[in-house]
N, C-alpha and C. Protein backbone atom coordinates (compact mmCIF):
# COMPACT_ATOMS: atom_id res chain seq x y z
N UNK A 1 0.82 -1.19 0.00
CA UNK A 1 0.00 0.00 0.00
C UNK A 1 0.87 1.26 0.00
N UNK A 2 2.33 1.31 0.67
CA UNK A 2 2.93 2.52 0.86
C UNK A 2 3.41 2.28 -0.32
N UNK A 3 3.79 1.90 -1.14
CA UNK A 3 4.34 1.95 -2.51
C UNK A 3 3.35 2.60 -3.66
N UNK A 4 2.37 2.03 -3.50
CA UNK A 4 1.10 3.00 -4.49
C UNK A 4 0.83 4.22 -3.78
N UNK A 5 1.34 4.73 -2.76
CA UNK A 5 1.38 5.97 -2.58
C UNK A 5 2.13 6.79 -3.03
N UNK A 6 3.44 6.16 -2.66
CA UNK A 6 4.39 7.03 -3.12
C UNK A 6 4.75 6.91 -4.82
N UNK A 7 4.34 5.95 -5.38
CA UNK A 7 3.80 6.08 -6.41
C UNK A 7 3.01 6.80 -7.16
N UNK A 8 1.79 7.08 -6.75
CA UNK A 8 0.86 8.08 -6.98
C UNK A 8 1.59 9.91 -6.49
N UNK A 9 2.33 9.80 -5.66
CA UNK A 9 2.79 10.99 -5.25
C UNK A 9 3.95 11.51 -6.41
N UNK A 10 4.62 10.42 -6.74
CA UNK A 10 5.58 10.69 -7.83
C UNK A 10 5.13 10.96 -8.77
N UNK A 11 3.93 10.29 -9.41
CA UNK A 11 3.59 10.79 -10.61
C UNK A 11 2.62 12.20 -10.73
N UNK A 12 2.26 12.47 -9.46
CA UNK A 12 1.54 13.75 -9.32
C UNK A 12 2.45 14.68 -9.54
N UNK A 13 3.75 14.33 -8.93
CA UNK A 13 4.99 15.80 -8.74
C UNK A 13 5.09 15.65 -10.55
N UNK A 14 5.47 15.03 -10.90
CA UNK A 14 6.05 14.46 -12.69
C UNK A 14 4.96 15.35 -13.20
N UNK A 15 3.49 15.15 -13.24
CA UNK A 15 3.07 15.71 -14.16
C UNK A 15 3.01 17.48 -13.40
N UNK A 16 3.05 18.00 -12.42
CA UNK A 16 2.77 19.27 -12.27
C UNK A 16 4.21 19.48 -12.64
N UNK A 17 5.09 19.33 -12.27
CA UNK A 17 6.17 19.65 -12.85
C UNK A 17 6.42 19.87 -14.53
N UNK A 18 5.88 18.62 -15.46
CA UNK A 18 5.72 19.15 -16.58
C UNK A 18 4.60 19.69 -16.94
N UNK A 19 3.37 20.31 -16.68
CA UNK A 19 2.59 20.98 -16.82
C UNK A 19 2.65 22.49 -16.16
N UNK A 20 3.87 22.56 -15.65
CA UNK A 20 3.99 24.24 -14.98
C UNK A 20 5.45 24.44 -14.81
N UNK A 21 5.82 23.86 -15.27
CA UNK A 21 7.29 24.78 -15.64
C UNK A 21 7.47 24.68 -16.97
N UNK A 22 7.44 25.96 -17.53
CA UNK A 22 7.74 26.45 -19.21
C UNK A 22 8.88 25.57 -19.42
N UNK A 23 9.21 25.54 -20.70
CA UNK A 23 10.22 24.96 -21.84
C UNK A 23 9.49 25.35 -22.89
N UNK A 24 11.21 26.39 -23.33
CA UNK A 24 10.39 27.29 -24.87
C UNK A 24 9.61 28.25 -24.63
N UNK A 25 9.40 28.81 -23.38
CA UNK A 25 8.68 29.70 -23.46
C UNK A 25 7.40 29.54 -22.95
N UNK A 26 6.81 28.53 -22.99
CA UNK A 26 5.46 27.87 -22.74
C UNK A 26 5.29 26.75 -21.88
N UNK A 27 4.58 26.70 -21.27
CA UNK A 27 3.92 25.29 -20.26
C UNK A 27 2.96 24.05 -20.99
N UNK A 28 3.49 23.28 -20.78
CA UNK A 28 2.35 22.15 -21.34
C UNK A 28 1.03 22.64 -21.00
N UNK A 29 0.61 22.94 -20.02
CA UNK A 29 -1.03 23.19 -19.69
C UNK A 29 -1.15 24.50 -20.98
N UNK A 30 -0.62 25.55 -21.12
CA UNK A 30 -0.98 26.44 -21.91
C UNK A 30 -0.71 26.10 -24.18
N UNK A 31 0.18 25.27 -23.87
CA UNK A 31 0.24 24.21 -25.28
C UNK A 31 -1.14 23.40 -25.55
N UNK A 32 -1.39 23.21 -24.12
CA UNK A 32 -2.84 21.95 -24.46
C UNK A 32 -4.10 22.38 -24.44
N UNK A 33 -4.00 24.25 -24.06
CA UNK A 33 -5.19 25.10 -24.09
C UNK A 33 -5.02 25.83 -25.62
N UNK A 34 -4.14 25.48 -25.74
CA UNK A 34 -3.84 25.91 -27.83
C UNK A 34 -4.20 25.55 -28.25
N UNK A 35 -3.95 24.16 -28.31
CA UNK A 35 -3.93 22.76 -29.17
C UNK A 35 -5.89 22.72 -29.68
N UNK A 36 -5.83 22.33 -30.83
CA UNK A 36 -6.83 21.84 -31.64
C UNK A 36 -7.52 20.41 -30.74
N UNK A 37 -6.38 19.35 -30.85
CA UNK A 37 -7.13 18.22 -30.13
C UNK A 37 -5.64 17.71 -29.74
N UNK A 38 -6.05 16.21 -29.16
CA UNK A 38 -4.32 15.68 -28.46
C UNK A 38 -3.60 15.05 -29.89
N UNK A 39 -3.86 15.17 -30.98
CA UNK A 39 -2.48 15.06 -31.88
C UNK A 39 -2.29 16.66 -32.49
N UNK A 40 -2.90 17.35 -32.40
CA UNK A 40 -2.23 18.27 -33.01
C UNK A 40 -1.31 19.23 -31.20
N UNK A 41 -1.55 19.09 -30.40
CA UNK A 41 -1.14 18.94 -29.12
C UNK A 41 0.10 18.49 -29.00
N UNK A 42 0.36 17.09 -29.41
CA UNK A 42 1.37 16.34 -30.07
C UNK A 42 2.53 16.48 -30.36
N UNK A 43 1.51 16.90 -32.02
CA UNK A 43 2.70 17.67 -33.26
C UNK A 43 3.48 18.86 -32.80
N UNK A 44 2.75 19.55 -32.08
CA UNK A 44 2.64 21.24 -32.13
C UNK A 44 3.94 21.19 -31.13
N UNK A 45 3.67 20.52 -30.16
CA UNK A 45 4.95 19.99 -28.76
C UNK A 45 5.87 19.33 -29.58
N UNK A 46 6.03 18.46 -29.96
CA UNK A 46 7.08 17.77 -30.47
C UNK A 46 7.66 18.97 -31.38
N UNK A 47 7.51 20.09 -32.46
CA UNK A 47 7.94 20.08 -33.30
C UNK A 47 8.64 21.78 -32.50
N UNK A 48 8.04 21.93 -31.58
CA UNK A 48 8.71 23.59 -30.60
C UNK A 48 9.79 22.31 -29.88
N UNK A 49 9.61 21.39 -29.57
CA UNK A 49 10.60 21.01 -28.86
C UNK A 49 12.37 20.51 -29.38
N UNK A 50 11.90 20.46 -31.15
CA UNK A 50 12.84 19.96 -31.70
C UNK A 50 13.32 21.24 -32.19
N UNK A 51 13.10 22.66 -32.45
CA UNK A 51 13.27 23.98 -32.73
C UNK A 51 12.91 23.98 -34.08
N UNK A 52 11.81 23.27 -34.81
CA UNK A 52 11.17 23.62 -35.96
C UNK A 52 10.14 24.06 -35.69
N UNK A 53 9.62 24.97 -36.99
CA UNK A 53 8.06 25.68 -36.74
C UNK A 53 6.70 24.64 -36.74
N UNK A 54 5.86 25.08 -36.04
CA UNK A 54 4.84 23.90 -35.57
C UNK A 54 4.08 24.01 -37.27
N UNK A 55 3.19 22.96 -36.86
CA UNK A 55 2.46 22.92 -38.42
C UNK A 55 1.45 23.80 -38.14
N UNK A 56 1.03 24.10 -39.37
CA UNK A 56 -0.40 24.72 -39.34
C UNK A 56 -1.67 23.81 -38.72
N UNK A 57 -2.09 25.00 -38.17
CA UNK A 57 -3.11 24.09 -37.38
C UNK A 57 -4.50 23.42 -38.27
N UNK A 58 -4.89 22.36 -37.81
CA UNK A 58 -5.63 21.33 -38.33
C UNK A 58 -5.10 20.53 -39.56
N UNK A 59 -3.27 20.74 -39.48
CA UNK A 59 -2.38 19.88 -40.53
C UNK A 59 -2.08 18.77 -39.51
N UNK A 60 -2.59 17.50 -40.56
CA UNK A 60 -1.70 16.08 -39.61
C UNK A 60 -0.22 16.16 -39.53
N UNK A 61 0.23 15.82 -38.81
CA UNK A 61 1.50 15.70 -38.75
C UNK A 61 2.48 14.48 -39.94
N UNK A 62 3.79 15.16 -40.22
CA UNK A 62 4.24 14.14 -41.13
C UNK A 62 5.00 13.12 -40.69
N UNK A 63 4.97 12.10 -41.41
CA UNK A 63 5.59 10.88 -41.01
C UNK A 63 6.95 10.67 -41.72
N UNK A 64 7.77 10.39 -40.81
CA UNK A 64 9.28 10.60 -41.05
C UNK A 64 9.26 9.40 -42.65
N UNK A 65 9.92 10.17 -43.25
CA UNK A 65 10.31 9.19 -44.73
C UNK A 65 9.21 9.87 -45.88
N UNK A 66 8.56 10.41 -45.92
CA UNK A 66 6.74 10.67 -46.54
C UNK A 66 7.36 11.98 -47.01
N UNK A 67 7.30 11.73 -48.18
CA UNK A 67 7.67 13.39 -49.05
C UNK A 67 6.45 14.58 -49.25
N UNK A 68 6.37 15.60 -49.07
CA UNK A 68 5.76 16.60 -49.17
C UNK A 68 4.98 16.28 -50.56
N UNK A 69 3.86 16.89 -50.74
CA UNK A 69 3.23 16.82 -51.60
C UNK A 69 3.98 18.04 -52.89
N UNK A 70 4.29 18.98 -51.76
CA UNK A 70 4.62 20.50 -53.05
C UNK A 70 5.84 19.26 -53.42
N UNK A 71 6.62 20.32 -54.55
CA UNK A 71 7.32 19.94 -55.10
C UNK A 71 8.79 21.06 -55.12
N UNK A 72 10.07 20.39 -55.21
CA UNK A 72 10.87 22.13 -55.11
C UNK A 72 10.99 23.09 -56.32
N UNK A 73 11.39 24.02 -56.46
CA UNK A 73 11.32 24.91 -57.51
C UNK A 73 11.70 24.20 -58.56
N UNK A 74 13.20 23.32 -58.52
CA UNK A 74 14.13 22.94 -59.80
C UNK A 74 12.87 22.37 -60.35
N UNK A 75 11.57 21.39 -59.55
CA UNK A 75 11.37 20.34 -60.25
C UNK A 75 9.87 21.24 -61.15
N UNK A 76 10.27 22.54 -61.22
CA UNK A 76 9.06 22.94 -61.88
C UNK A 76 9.33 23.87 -62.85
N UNK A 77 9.91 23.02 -64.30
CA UNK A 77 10.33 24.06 -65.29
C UNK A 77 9.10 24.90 -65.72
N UNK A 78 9.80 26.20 -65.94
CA UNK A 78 9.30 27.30 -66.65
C UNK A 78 7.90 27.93 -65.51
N UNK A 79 8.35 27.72 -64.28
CA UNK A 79 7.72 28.63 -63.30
C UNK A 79 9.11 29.56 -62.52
N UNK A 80 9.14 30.75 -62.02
CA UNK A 80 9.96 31.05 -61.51
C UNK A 80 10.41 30.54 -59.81
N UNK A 81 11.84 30.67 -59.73
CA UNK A 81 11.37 30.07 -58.22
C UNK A 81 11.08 30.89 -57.22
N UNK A 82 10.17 30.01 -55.91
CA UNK A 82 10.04 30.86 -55.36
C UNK A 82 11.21 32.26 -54.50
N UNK A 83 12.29 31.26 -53.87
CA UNK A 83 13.18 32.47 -53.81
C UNK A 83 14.13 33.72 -54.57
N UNK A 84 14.24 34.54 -54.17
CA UNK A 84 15.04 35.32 -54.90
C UNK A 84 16.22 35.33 -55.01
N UNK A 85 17.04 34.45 -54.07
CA UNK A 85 18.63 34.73 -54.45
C UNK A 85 19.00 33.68 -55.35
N UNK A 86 20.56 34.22 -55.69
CA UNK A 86 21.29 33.84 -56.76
C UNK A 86 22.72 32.79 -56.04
N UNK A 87 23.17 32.00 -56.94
CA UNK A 87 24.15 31.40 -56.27
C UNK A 87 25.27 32.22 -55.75
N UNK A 88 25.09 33.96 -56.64
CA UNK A 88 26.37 34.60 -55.91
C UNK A 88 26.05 34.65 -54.81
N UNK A 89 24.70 35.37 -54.05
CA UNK A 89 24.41 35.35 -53.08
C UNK A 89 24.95 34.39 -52.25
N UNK A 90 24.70 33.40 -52.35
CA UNK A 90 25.46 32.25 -51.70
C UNK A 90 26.51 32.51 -51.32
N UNK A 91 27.19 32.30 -52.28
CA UNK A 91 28.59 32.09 -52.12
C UNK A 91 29.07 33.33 -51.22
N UNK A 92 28.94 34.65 -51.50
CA UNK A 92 28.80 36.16 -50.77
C UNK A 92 28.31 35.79 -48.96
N UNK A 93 27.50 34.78 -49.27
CA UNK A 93 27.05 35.07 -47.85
C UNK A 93 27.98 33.47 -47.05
N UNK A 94 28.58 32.75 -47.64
CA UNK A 94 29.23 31.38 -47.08
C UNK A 94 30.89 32.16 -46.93
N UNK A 95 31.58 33.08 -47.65
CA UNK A 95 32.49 33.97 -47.67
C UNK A 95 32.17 34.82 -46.44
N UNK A 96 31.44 35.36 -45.92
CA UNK A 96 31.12 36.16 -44.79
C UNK A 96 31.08 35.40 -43.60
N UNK A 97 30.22 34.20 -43.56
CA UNK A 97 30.51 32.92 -42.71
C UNK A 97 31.59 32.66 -42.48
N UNK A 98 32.34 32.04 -43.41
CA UNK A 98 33.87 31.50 -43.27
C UNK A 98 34.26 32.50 -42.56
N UNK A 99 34.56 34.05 -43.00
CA UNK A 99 35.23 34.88 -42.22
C UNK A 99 35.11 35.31 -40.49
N UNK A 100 33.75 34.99 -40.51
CA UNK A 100 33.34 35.22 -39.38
C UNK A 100 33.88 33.97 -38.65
N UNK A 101 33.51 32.96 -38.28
CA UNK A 101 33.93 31.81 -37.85
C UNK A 101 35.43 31.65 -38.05
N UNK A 102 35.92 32.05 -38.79
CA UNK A 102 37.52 31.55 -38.84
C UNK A 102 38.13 32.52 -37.45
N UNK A 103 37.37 33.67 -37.29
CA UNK A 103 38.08 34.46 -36.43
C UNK A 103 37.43 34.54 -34.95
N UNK A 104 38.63 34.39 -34.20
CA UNK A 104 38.79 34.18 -32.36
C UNK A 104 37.42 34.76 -31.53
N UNK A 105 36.63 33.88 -31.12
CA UNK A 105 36.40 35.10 -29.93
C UNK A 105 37.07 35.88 -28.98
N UNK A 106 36.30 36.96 -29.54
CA UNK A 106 36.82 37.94 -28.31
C UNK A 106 35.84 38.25 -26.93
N UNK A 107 36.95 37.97 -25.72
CA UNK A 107 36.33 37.97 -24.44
C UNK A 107 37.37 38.70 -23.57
């Protein structure tokens, strides 16, 4: 009997603990007063927790391996793409990187 107590006591601390102390900014109780229903609840948690943007709401969540329906720009001749930069860009901005990173912090 003292074991299903302290049992029950542990899992009471476990869940107030994750239901009231933020991560990310937010509390599970205020994620699950967001949330659509408990998978988009889910998604929405899982995907702030991994530091990607949550899905749009009332989107199922995707299943790892399952390709997007859109398609990327290359694969759509004679539409423009959607972004605007150029490979100089690139390269301009991986040259600014390198430089930055190659050099010391200063403290």
């Amino acid at each position: 009997m003292w074991s299903l107590v302290k049992s029950a006591v542990l899992l009471g601390v476990l869940a107030a603990f994750l239901f009231l102390v933020p991560f990310g900014g937010r509390t599970l109780a205020v994620r699950w007063r967001a949330a659509d229903g408990a998978i988009d609840f889910a998604a929405r948690t899982w995907a702030e927790m991994r530091g990607v943007a949550p899905p749009a709401r009332g989107t199922p969540p995707r299943r790892p391996g399952v390709r997007a329906q859109g398609r990327s720009p290359e694969a759509r001749p004679g539409e423009p793409p959607v972004e605007g930069h150029t490979d100089a860009d690139r390269r301009a901005l991986d040259r600014l990187l390198d430089d930055h990173l190659a050099e010391s912090p200063k403290r």
